[in-house]
Protein backbone atom coordinates (compact mmCIF):
# COMPACT_ATOMS: atom_id res chain seq x y z
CA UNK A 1 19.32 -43.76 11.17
CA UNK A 2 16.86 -42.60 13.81
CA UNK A 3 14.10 -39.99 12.74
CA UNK A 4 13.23 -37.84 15.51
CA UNK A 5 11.88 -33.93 14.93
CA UNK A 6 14.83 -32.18 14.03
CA UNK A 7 15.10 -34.81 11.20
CA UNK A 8 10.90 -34.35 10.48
CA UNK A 9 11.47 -30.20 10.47
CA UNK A 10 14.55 -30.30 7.92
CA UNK A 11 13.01 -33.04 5.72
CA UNK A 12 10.13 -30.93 5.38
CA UNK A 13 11.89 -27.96 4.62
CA UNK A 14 13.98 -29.46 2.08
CA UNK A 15 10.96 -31.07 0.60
CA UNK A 16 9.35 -27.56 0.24
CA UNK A 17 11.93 -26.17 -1.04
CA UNK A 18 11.57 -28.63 -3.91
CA UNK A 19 8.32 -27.60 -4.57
CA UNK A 20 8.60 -24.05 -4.44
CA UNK A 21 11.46 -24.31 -6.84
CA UNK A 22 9.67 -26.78 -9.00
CA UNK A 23 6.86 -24.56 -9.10
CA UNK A 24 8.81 -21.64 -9.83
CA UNK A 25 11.63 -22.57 -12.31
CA UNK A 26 15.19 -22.12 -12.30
CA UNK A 27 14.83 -18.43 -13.67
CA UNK A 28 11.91 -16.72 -11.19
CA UNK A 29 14.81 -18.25 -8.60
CA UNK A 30 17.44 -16.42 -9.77
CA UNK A 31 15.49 -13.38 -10.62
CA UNK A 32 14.20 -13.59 -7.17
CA UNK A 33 17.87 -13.87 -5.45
CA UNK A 34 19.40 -11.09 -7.73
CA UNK A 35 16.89 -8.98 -6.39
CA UNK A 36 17.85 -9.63 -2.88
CA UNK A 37 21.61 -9.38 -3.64
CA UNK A 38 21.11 -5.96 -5.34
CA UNK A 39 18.72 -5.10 -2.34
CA UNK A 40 21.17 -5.68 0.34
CA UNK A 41 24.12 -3.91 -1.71
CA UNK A 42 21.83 -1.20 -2.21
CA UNK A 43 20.93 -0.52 1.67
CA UNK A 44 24.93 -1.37 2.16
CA UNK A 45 25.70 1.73 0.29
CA UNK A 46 22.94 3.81 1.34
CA UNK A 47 24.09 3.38 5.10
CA UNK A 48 26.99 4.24 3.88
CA UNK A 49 26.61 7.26 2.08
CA UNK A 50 24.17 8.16 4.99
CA UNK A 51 27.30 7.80 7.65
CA UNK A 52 29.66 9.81 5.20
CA UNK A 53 26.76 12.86 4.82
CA UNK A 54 26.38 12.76 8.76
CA UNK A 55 29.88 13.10 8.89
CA UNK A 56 30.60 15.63 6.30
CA UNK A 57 32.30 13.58 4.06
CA UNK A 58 30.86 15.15 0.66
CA UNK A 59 33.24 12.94 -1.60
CA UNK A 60 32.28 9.57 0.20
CA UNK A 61 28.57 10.72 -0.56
CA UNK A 62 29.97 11.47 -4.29
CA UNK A 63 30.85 8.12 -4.82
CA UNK A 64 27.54 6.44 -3.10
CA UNK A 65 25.45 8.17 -5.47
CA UNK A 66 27.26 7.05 -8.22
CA UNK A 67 27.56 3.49 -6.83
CA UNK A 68 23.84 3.92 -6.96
CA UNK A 69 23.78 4.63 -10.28
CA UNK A 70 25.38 2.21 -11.31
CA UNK A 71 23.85 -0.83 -9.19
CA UNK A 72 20.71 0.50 -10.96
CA UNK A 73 22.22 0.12 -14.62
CA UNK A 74 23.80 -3.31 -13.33
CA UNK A 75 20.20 -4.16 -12.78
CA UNK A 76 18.55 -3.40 -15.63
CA UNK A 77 21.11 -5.01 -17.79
CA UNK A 78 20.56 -8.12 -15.69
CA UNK A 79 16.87 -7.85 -16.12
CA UNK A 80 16.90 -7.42 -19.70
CA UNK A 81 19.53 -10.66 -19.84
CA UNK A 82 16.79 -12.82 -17.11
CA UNK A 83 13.74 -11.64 -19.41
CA UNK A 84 14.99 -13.22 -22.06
CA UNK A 85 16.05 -16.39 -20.42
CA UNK A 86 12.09 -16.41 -19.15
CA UNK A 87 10.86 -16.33 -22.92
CA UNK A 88 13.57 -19.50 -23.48
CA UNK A 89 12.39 -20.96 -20.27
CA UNK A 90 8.76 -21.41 -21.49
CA UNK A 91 10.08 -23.22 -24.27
CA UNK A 92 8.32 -27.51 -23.47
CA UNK A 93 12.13 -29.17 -23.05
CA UNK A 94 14.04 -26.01 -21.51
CA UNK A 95 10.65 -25.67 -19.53
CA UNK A 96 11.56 -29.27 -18.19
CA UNK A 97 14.90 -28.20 -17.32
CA UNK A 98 14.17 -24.68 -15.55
CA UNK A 99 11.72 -26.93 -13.12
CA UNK A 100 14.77 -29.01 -12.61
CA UNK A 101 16.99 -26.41 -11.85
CA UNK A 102 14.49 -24.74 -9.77
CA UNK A 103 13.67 -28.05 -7.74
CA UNK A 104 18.17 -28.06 -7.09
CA UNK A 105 17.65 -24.66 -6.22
CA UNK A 106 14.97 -24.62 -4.55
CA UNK A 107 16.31 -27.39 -1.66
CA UNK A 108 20.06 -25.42 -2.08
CA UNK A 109 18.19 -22.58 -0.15
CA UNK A 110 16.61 -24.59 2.21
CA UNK A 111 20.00 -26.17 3.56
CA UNK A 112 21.49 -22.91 3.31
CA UNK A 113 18.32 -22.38 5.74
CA UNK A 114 19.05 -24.61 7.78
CA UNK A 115 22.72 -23.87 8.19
CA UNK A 116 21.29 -20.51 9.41
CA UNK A 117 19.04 -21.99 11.70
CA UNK A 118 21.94 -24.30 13.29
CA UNK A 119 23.93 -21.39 13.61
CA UNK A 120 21.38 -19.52 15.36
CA UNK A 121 20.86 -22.23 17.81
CA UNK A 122 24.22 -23.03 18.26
CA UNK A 123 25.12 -18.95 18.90
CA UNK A 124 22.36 -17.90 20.63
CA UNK A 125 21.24 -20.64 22.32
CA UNK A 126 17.15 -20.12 21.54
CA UNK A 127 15.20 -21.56 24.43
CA UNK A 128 18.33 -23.60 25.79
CA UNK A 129 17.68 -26.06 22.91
CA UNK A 130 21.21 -26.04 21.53
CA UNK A 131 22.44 -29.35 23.89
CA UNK A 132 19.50 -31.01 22.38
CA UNK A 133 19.27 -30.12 18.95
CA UNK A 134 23.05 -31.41 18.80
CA UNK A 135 21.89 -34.62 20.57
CA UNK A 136 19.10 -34.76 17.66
CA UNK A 137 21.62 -34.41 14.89
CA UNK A 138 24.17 -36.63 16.62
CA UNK A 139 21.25 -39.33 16.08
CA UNK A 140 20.71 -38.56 12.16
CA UNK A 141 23.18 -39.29 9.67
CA UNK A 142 21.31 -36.54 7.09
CA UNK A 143 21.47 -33.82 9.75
CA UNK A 144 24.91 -34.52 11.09
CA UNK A 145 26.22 -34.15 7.41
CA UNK A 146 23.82 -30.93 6.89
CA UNK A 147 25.47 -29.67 10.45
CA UNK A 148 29.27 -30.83 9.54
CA UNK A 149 28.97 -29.31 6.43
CA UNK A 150 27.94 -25.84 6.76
CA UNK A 151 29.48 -23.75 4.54
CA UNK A 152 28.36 -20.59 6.21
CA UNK A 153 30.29 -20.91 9.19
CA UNK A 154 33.20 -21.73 7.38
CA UNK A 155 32.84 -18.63 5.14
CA UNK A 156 32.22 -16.66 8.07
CA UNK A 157 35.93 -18.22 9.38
CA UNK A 158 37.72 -16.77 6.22
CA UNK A 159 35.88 -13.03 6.83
């Protein structure tokens, strides 16, 4: 196994992804991704529901609004359910447990980070670095699995 900088860059990612999640627990990470979920349904709907008003569609805009509505009671049932689980999670073994679970989650988002990042390399071809960021990962058993594994190309593939 060779370490070169490709290797150095995703080790350290993955290693501060650990912390972050350690430092943050299990719950603050899942509190933290709902919100983006909800986020990105939210501005999926509103652009939506923007395209259907431009267009005159008043019964498309109908049913945004009330999509809206009820994202937003969605979220505060999840919020009330993730408030509680942050009492439980201050709790000295489950507090042991959340820091686990945010350390697992913590370096999950990091190689779904890097799956990104290879996938913007590969696609785009930043800089004309894609021939040698595969010759880098082609040298590293960790990053070929990370690159042969990437999960967001293949769901990409079934859309």
């Amino acid at each position: 196994m060779d370490i070169n900088i490709v290797w150095i860059i995703a080790v350290l990612l993955l290693a501060a992804g650990a912390v972050k999640g350690f430092r943050k627990g299990l719950v603050e990470g899942v509190v933290r991704i709902t919100s983006y979920v909800i986020g990105i349904i939210v501005l999926i709907v509103l652009v939506k529901g923007i395209g259907s008003f431009i267009q005159g569609s008043i019964l498309n805009v109908l049913m945004a609004l009330i999509l809206l509505v009820v994202i937003r009671l969605l979220h505060r049932i999840i919020k009330l359910l993730l408030d509680s689980c942050r009492l439980v999670s201050r709790l000295p073994v489950v507090k042991w447990l959340d820091r686990l679970g945010g350390t697992l989650l913590g370096i999950a988002q990091m190689v779904c980070l890097i799956w990104a990042l290879f996938i913007m390399f590969g696609y785009f071809d930043i800089l004309h670095l894609n021939g040698w960021i595969l010759e880098m990962v082609n040298q590293s058993r960790l990053l070929s699995l990370l690159y042969h594994t990437n999960y967001i190309i293949r769901l990409m593939q079934v859309m």
